[in-house]
C-alpha atoms as a PDB file:
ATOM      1  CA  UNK A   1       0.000   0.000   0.000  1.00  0.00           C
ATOM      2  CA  UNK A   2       2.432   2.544   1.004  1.00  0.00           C
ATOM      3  CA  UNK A   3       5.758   0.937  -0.114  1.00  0.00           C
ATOM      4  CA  UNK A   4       5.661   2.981  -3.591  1.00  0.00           C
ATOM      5  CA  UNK A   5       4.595   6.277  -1.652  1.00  0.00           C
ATOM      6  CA  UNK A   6       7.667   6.384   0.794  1.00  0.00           C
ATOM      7  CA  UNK A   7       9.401   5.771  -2.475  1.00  0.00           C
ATOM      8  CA  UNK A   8       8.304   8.795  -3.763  1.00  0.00           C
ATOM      9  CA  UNK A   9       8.364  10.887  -1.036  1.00  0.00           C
ATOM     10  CA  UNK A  10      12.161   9.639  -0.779  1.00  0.00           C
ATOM     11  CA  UNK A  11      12.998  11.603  -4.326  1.00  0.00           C
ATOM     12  CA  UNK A  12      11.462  14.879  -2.894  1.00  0.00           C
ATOM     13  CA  UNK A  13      13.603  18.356  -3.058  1.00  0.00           C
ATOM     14  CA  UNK A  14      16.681  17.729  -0.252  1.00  0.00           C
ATOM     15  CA  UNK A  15      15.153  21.135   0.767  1.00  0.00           C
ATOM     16  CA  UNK A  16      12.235  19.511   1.876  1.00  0.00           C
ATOM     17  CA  UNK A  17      14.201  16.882   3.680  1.00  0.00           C
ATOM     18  CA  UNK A  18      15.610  17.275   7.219  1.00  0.00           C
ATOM     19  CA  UNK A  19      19.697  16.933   7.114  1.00  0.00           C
ATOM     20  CA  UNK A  20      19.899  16.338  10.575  1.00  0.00           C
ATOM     21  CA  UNK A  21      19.029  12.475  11.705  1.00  0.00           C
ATOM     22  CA  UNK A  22      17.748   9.449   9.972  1.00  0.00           C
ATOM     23  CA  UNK A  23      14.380  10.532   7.687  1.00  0.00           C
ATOM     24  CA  UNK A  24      11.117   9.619   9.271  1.00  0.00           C
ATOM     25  CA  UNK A  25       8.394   8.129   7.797  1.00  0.00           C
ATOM     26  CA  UNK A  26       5.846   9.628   6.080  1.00  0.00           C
ATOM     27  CA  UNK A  27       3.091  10.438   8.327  1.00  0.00           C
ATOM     28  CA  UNK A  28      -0.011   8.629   7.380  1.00  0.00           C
ATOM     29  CA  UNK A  29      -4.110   9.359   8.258  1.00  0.00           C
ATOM     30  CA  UNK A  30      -5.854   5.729   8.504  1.00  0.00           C
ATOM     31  CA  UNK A  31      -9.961   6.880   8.405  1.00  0.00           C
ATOM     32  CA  UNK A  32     -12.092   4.103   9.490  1.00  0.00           C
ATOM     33  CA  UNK A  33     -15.221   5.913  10.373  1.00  0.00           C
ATOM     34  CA  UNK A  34     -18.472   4.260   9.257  1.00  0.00           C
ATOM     35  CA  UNK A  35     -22.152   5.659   9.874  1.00  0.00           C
ATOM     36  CA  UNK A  36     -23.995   2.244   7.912  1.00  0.00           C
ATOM     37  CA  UNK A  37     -22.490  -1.215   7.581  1.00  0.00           C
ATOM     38  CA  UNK A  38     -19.063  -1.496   9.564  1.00  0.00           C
ATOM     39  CA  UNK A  39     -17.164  -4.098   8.503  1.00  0.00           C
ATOM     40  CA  UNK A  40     -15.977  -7.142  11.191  1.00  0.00           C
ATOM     41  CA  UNK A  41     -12.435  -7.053   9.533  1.00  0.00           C
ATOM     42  CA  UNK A  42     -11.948  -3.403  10.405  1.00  0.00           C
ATOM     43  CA  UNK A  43     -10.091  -3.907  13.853  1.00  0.00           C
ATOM     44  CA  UNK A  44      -7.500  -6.914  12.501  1.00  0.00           C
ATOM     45  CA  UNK A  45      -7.516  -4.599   9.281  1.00  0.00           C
ATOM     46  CA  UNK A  46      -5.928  -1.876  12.226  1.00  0.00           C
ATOM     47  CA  UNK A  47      -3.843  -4.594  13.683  1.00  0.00           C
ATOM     48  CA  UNK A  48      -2.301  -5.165  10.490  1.00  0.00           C
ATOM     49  CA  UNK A  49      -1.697  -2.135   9.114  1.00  0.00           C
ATOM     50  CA  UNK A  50      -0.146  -0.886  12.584  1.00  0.00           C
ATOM     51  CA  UNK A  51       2.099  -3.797  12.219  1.00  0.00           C
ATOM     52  CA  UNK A  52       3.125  -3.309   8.742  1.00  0.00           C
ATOM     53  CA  UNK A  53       4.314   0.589   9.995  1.00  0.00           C
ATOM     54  CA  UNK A  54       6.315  -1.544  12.844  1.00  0.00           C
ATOM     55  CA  UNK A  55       8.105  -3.597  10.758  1.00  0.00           C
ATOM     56  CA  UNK A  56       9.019  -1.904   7.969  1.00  0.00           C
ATOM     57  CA  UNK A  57       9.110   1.977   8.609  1.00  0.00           C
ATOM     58  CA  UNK A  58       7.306   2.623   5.742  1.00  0.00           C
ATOM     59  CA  UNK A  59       5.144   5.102   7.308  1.00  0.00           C
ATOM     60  CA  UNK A  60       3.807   6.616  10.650  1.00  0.00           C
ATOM     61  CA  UNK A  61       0.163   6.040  10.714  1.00  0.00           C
ATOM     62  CA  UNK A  62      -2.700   7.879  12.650  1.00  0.00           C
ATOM     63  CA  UNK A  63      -5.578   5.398  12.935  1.00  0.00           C
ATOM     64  CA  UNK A  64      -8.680   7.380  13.495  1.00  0.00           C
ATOM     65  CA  UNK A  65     -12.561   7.751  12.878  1.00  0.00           C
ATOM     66  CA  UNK A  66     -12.684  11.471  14.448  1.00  0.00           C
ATOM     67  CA  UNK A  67     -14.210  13.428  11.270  1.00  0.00           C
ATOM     68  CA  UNK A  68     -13.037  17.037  13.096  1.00  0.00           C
ATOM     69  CA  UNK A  69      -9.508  15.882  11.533  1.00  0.00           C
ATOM     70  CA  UNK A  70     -10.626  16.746   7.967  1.00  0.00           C
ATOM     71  CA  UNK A  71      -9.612  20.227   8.304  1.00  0.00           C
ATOM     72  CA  UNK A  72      -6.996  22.310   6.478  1.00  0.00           C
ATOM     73  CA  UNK A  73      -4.706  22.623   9.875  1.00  0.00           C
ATOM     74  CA  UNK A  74      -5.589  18.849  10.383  1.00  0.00           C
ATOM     75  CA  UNK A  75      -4.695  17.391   6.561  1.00  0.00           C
ATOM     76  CA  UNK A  76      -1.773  19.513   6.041  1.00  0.00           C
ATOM     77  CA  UNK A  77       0.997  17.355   8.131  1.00  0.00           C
ATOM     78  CA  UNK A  78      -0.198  13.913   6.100  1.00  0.00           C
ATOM     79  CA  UNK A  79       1.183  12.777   3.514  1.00  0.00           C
ATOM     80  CA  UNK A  80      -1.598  10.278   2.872  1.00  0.00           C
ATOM     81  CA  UNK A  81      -4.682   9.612   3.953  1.00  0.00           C
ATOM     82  CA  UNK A  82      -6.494   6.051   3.354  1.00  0.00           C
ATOM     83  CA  UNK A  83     -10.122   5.160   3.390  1.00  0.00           C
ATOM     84  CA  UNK A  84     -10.408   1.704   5.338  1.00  0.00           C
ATOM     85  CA  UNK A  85     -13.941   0.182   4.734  1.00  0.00           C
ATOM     86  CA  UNK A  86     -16.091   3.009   5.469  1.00  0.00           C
ATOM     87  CA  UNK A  87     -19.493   3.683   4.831  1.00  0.00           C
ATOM     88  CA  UNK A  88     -22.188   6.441   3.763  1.00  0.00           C
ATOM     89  CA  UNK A  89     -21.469  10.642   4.976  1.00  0.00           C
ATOM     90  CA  UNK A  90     -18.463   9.695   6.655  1.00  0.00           C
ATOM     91  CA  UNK A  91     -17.436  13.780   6.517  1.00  0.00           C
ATOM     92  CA  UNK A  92     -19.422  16.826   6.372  1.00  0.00           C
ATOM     93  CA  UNK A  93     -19.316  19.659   3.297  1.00  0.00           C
ATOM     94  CA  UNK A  94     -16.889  21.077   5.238  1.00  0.00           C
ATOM     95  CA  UNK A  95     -14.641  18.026   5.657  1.00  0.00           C
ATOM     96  CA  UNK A  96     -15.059  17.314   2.007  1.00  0.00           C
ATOM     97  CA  UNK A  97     -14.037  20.887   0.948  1.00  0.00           C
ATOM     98  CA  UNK A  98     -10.611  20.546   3.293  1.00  0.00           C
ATOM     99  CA  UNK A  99      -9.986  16.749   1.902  1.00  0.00           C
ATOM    100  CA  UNK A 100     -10.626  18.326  -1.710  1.00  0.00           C
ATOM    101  CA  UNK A 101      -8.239  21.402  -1.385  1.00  0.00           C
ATOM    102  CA  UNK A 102      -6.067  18.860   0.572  1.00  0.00           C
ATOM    103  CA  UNK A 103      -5.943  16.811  -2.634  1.00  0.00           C
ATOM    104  CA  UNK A 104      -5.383  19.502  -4.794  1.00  0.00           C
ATOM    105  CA  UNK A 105      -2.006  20.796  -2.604  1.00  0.00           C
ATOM    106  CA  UNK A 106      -0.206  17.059  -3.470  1.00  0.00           C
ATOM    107  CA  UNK A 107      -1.836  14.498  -0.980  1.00  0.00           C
ATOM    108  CA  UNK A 108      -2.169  10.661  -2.170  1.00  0.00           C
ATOM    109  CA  UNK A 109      -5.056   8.936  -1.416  1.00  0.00           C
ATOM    110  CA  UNK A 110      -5.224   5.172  -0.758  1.00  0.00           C
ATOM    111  CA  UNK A 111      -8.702   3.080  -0.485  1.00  0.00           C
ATOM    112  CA  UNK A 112      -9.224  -0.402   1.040  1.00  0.00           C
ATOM    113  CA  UNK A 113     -12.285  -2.733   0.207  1.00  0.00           C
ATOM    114  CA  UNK A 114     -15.047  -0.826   1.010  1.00  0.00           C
ATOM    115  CA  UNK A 115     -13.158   2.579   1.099  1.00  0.00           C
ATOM    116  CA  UNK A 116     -14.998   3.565  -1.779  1.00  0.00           C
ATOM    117  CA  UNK A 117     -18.521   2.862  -0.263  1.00  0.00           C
ATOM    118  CA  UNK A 118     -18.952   6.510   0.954  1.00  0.00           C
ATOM    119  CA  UNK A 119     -19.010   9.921   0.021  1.00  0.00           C
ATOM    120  CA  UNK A 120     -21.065   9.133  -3.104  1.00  0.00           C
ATOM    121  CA  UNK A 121     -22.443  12.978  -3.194  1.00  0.00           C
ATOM    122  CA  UNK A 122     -18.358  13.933  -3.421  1.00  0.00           C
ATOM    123  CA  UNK A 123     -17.148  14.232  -6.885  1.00  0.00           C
ATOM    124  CA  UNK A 124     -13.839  15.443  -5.585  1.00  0.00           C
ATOM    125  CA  UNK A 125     -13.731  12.209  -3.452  1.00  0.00           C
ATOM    126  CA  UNK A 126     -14.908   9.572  -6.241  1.00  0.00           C
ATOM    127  CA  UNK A 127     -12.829  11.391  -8.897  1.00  0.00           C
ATOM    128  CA  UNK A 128      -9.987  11.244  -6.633  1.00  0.00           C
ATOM    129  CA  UNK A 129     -10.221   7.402  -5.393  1.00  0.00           C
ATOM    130  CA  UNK A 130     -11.180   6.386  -9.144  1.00  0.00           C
ATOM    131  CA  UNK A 131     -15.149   5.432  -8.713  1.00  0.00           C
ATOM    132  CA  UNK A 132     -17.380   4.652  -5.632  1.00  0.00           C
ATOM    133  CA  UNK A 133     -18.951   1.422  -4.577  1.00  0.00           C
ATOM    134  CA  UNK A 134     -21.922   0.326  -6.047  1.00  0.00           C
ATOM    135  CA  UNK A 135     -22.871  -3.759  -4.832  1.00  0.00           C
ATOM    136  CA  UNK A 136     -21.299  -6.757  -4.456  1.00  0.00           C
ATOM    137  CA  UNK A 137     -22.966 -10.436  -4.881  1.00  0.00           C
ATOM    138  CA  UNK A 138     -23.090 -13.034  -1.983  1.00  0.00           C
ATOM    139  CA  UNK A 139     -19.440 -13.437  -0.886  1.00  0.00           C
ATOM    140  CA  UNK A 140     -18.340 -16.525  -2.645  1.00  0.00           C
ATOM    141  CA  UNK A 141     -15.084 -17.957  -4.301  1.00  0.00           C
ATOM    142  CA  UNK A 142     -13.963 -15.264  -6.628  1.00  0.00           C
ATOM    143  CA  UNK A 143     -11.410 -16.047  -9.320  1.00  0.00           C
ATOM    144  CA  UNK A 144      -8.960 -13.022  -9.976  1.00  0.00           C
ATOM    145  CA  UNK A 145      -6.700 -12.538 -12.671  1.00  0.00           C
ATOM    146  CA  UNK A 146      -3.820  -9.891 -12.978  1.00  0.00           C
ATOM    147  CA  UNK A 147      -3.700  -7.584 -16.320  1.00  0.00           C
ATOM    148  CA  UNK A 148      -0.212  -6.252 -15.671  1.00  0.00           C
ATOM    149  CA  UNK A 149       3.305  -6.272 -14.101  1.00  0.00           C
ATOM    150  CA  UNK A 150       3.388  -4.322 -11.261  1.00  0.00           C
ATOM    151  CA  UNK A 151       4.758  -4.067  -7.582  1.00  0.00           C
ATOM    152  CA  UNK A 152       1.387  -4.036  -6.097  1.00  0.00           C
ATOM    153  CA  UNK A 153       0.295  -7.116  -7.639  1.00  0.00           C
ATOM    154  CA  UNK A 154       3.748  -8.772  -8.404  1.00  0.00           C
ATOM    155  CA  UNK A 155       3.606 -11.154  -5.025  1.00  0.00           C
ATOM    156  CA  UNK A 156       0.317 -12.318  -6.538  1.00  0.00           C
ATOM    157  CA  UNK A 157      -0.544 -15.358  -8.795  1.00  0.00           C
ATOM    158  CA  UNK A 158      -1.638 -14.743 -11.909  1.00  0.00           C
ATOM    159  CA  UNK A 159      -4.618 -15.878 -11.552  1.00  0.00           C
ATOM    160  CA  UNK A 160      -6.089 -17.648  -8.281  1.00  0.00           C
ATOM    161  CA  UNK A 161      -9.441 -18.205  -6.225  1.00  0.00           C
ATOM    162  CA  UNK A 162     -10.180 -16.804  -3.340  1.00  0.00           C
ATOM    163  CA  UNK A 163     -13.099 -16.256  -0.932  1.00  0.00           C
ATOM    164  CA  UNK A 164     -14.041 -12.678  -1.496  1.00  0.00           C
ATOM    165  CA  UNK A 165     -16.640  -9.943  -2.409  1.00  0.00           C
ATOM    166  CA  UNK A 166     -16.534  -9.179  -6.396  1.00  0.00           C
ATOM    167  CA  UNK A 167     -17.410  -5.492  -5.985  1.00  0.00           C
ATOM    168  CA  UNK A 168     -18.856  -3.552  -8.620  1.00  0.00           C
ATOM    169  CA  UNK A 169     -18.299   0.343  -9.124  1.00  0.00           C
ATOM    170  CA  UNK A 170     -20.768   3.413 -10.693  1.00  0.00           C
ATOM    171  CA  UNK A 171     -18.021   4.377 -13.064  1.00  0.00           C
ATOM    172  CA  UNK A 172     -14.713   3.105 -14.807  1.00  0.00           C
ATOM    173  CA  UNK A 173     -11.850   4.418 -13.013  1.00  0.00           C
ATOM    174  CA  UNK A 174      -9.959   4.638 -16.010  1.00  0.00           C
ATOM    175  CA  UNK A 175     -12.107   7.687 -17.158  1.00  0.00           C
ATOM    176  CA  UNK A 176     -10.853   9.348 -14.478  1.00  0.00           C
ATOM    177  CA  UNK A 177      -6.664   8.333 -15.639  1.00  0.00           C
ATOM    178  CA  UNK A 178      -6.487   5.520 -12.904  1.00  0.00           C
ATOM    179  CA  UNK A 179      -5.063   1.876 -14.294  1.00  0.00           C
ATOM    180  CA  UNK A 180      -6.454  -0.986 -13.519  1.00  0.00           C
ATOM    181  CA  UNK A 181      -4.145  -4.118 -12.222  1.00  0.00           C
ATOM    182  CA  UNK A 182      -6.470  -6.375 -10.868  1.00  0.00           C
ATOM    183  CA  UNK A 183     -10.014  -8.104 -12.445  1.00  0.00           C
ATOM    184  CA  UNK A 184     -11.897 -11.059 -11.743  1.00  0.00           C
ATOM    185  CA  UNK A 185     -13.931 -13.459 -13.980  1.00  0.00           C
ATOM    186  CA  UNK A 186     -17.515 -12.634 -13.769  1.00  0.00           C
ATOM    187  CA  UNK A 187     -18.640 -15.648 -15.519  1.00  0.00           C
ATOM    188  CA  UNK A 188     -17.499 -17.840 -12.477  1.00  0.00           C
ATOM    189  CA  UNK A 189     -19.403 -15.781 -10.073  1.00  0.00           C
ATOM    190  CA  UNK A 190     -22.974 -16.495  -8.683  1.00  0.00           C
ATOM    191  CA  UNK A 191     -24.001 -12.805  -9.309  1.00  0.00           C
ATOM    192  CA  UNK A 192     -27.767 -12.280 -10.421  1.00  0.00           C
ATOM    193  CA  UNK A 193     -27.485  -8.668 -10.602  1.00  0.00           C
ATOM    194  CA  UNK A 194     -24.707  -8.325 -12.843  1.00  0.00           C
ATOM    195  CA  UNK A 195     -25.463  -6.461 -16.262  1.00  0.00           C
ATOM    196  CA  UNK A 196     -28.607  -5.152 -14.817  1.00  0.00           C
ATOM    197  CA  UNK A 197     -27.191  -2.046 -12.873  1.00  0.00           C
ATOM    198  CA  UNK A 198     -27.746   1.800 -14.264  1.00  0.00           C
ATOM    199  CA  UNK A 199     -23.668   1.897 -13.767  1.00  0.00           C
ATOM    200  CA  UNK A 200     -20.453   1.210 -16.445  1.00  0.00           C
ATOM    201  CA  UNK A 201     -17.301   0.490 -14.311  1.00  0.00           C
ATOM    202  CA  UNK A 202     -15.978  -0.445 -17.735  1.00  0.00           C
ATOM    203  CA  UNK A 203     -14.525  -3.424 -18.720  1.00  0.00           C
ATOM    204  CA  UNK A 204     -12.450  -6.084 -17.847  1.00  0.00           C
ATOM    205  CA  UNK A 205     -14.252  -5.046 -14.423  1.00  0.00           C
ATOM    206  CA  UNK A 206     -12.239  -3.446 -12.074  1.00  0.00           C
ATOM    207  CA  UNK A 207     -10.877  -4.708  -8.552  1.00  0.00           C
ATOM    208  CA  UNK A 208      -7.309  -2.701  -7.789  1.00  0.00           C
ATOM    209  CA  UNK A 209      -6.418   0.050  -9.153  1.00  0.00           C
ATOM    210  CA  UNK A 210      -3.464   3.233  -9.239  1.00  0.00           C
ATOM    211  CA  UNK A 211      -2.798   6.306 -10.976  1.00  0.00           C
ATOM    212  CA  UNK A 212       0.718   7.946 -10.342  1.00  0.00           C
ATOM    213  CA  UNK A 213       2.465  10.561 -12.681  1.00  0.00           C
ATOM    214  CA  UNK A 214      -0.672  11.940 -13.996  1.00  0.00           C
ATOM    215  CA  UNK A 215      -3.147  14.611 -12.613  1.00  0.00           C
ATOM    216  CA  UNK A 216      -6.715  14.795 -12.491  1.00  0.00           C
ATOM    217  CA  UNK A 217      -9.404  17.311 -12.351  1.00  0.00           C
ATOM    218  CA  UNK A 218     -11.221  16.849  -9.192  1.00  0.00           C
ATOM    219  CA  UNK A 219     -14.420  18.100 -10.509  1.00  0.00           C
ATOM    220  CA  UNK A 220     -14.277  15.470 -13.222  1.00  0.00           C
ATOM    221  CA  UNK A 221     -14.764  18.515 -15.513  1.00  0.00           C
ATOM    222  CA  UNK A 222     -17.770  20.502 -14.427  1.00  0.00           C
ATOM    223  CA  UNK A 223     -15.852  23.665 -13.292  1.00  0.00           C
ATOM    224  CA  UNK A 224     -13.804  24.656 -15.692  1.00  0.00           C
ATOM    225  CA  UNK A 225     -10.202  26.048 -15.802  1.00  0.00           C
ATOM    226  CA  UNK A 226     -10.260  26.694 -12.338  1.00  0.00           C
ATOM    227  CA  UNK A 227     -11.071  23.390 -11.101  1.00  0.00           C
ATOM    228  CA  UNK A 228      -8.859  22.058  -8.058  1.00  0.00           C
ATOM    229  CA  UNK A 229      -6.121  19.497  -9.557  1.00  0.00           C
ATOM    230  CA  UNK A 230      -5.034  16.289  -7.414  1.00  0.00           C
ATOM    231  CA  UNK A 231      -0.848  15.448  -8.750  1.00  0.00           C
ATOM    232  CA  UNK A 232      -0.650  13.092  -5.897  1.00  0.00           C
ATOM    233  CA  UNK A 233      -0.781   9.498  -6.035  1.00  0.00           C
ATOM    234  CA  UNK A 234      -3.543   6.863  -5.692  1.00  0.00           C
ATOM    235  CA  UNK A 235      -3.981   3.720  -5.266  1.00  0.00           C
ATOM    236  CA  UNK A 236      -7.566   1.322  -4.650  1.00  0.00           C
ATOM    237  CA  UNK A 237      -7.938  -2.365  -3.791  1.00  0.00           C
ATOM    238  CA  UNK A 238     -11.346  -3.530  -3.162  1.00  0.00           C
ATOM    239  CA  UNK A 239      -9.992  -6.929  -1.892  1.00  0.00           C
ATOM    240  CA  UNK A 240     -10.350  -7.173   1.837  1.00  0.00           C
ATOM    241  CA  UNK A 241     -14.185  -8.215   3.031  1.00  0.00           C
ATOM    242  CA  UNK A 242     -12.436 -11.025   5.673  1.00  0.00           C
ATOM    243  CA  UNK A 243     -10.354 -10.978   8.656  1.00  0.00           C
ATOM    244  CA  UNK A 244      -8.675 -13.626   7.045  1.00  0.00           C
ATOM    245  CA  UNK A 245      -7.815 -11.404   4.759  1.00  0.00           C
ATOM    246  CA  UNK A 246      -5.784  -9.479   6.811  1.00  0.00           C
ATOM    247  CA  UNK A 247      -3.782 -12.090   7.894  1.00  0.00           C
ATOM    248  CA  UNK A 248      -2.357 -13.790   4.528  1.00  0.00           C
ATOM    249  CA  UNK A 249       0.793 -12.998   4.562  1.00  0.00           C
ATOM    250  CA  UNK A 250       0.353 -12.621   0.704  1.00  0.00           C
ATOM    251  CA  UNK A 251      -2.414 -10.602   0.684  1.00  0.00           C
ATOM    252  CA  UNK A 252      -0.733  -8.252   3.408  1.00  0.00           C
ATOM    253  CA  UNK A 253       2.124  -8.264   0.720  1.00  0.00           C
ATOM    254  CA  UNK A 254      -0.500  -6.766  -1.671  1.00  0.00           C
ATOM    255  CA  UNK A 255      -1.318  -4.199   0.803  1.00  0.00           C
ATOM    256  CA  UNK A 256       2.093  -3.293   2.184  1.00  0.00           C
ATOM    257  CA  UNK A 257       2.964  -2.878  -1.364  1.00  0.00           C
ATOM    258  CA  UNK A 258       0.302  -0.431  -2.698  1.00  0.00           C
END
């Protein structure tokens, strides 16, 4: 998850970087807030993450569901803030303003499984992440396949089974200049919904995603030339639904490498 973003950081201006001492790491907002269905996997989700930052120094996180933090004073000392399996308003407009002007000063934004399944009024938000939640069928033995080489998805195979939630998104996040690395194989999937939703998420169907290098309008193009642009990094994986997730040590490679 954050292995690539303390690589980046690393290349930053030497005038940004303290001479004095070893470099510490990237300080990270983990938002876990939910106001509808909270997900059982959240606390060893915590756990994980927490110990991930231990063992590696890849970044200093700041677990949290305290919405007053989504303020300009608040954002400004992260680096990154990720969305861990939230759900519905999770910020006010004000919040959402601060996260949006946040965005458009050079903060990444990282989303686990259900991190997209809020803020669906937020164009800022969804354009940011790549797309928002829209269902997922019964969880089930979902068969994933990769589409590309990269570090995020390297430790994976290239294509495997595993007991998961297929989500399903209201857009394609690669209107919105994200790249998809990870689909699954809806015709293996008990799923009596699919096809019949008023949403594209484009296809193959999305399940991870990134965009790095390239900006993005945060109003998705309804404000003009003066619409807030987000230069910072991203990076989505909807895998995650399980505690058992969470402790895979392959699947926390997956995570520890996005």
């Amino acid at each position: 998850m954050l292995a690539l973003l303390a690589t980046a950081l690393s290349a930053l201006p030497l005038l940004l970087v303290p001479v004095v001492g070893a470099q510490s790491p990237p300080p990270v907002l983990v938002y876990s807030r939910t106001l509808g269905y909270r997900h059982q996997s959240i606390p060893v989700a915590i756990d994980a993450l927490a110990s991930i930052a231990q063992n590696t120094s890849l970044y200093d996180p700041t677990f949290s569901e305290d919405p007053s933090l989504f303020t300009d004073e608040q954002l400004q000392p992260f680096k990154a803030v990720v969305f861990l399996s939230n759900s519905e308003e999770v910020l006010d407009l004000e919040g959402q303003a601060a996260l949006a002007r946040w965005l458009g000063s050079g903060g990444s934004l990282i989303g686990l499984h259900a991190g997209s399944a809020c803020l669906f009024n937020d164009t800022a938000f969804g354009t940011a992440l790549g797309s928002w939640f829209d269902y997922h069928p019964d969880l089930q033995n979902v068969t994933f396949t990769k589409l590309m080489s990269h570090p995020t998805i390297d430790m994976l195979p290239d294509r495997y089974t595993y007991v998961e939630e297929a989500h399903h998104f209201r857009s394609d996040p690669r209107s919105v200049n994200c790249t998809v690395l990870l689909s699954y194989d809806p015709s293996l999937v008990d799923d009596p919904a699919f096809g019949t939703r008023p949403y594209y998420q484009g296809t193959p169907p999305p399940i991870a995603w990134f965009r790095e290098g390239q900006t993005v309008d945060l109003t998705n193009g309804t404000a003009g030339a003066e619409a807030a642009t987000m230069t910072g990094r991203t990076w989505f994986t909807s895998l995650g639904h399980t505690s058992d997730f969470w402790r895979d040590e392959l699947n926390l490679g997956h995570i520890e490498a996005g």
